[in-house]
Protein backbone atom coordinates (compact mmCIF):
# COMPACT_ATOMS: atom_id res chain seq x y z
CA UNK A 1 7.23 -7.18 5.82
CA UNK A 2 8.98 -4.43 8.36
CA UNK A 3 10.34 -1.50 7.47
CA UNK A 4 12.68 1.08 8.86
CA UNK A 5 13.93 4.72 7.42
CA UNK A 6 16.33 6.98 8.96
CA UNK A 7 16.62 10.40 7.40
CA UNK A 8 19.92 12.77 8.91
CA UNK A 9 20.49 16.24 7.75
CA UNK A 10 24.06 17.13 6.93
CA UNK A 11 25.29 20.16 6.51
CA UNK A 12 27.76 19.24 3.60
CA UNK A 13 27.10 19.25 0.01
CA UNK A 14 25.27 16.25 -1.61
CA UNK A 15 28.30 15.44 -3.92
CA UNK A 16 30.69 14.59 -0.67
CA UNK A 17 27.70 12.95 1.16
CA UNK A 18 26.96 10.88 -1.82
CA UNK A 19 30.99 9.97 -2.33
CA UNK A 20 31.15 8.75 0.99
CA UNK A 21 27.67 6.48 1.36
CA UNK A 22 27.63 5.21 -2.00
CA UNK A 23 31.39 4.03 -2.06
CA UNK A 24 29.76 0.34 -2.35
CA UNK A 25 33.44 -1.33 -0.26
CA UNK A 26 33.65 1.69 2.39
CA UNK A 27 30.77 1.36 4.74
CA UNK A 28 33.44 -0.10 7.16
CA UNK A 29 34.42 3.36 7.54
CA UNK A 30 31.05 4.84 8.96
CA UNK A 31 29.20 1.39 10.16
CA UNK A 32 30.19 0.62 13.30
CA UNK A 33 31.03 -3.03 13.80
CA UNK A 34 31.64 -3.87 10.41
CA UNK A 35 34.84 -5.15 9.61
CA UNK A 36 37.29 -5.16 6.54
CA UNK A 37 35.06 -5.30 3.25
CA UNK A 38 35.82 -7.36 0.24
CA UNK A 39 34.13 -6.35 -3.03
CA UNK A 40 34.05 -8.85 -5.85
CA UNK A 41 33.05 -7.09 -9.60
CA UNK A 42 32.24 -3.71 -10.03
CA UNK A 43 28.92 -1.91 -10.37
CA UNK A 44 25.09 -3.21 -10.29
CA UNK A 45 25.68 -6.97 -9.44
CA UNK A 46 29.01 -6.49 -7.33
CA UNK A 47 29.15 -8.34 -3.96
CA UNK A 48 30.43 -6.79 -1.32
CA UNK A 49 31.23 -9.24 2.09
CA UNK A 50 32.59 -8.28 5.52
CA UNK A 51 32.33 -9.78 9.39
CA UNK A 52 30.48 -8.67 11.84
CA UNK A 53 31.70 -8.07 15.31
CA UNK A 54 30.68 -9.71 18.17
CA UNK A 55 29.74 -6.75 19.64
CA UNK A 56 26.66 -5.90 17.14
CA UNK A 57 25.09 -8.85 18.77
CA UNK A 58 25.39 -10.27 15.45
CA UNK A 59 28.54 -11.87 14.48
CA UNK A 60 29.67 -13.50 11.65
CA UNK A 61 29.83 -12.79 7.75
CA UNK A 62 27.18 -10.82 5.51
CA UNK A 63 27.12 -10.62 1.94
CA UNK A 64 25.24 -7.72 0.06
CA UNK A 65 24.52 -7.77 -3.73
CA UNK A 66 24.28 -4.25 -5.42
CA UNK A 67 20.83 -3.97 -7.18
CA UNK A 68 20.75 -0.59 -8.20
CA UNK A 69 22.99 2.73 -8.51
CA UNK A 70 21.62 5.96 -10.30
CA UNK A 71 25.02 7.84 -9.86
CA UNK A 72 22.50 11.13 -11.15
CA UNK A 73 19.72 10.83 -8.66
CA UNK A 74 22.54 10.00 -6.13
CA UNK A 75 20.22 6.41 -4.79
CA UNK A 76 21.34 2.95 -5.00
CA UNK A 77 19.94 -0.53 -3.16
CA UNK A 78 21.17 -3.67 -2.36
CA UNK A 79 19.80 -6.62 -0.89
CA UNK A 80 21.51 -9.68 1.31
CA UNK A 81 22.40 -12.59 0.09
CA UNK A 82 22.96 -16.32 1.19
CA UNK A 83 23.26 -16.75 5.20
CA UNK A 84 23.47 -13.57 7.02
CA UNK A 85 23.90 -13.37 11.14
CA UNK A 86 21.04 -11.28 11.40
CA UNK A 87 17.72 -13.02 12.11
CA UNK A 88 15.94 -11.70 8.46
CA UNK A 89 14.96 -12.61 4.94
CA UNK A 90 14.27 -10.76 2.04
CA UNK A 91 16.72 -7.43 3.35
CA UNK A 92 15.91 -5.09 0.67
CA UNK A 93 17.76 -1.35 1.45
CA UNK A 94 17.89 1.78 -0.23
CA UNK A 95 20.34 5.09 0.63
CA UNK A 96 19.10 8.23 -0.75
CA UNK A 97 21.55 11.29 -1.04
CA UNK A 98 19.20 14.71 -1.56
CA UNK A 99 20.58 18.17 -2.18
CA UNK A 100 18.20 20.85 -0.09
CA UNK A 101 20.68 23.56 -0.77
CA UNK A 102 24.69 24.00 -1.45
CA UNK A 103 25.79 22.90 2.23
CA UNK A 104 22.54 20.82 3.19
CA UNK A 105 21.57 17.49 2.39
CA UNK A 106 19.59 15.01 3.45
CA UNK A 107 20.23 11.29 3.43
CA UNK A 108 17.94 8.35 3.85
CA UNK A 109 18.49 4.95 4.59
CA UNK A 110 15.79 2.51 4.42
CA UNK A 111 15.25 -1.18 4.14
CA UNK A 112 12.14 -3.64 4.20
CA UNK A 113 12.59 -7.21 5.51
CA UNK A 114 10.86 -10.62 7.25
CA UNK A 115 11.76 -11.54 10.84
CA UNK A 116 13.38 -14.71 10.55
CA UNK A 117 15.09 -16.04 13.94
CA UNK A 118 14.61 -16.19 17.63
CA UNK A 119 13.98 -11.61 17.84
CA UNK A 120 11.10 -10.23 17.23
CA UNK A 121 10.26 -7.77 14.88
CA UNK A 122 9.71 -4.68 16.91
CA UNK A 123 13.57 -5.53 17.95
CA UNK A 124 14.76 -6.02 14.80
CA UNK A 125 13.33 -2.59 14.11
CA UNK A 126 14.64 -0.75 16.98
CA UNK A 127 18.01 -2.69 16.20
CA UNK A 128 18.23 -1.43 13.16
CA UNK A 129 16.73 2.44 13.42
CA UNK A 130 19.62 2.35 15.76
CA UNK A 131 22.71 1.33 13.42
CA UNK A 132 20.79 3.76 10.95
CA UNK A 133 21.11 6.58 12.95
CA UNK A 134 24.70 6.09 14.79
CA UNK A 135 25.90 5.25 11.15
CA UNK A 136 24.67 8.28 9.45
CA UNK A 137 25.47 10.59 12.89
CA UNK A 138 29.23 9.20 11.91
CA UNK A 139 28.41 10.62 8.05
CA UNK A 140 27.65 13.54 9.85
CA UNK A 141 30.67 13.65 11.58
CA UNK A 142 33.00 12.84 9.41
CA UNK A 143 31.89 15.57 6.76
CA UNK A 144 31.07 18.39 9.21
């Protein structure tokens, strides 16, 4: 099973770092590529869908279930289900929103998953270190 974790220092308090990563239908706002999201229920369980563009190298729809969300410890995960466009199985992810003083924090996002397609794992890894780290630098951004 690979892994990948991208950690970006913001300097913006944990509470708006947290309101903007963990708003489970809004990563369309700092994802690039990611499309409209739907979100059917609410909380641990929730869905939340949206297409791909073409231009990720990875088109199509993804659906991502909400496994966990401590609200206190400011971490949730979520894993994909059904077909996705990216060559994996088993996508497990976690974001991690931690306070290191009133205007820094640090957020990680990491995820473990299987190869499952025509890339290889390496690229799969560099593929995704590289979302992780334009998508948090546009956290980063945005907040700054």
């Amino acid at each position: 099973m690979a892994h990948v974790s991208v950690t970006k220092s913001i300097n913006s308090p944990a509470t708006k770092v947290w309101a903007m990563v963990s708003e489970w239908g809004g990563t369309h706002k700092w994802i690039p590529g990611v499309g409209p999201v739907t979100v059917e229920g609410s909380g641990v369980g929730s869905v939340r869908s949206a297409d791909l563009d073409p231009a990720t190298g990875f088109a199509g729809r993804i659906s991502e279930r909400l496994e966990s969300f401590d609200e206190h410890k400011k971490v949730f995960s979520y894993r994909v289900i059904g077909e996705s466009p990216i060559p994996i199985s088993n996508y497990v992810a976690t974001m991690e929103v931690v306070p290191r003083g009133d205007q820094l924090t640090d957020v990680t996002w990491s995820c473990n998953w299987e190869a499952n397609g025509d890339m290889t794992e390496a690229q799969l890894i560099a593929a995704f270190e590289g979302l992780y780290e334009i998508s948090l630098n546009n956290v980063c951004s945005a907040l700054e």
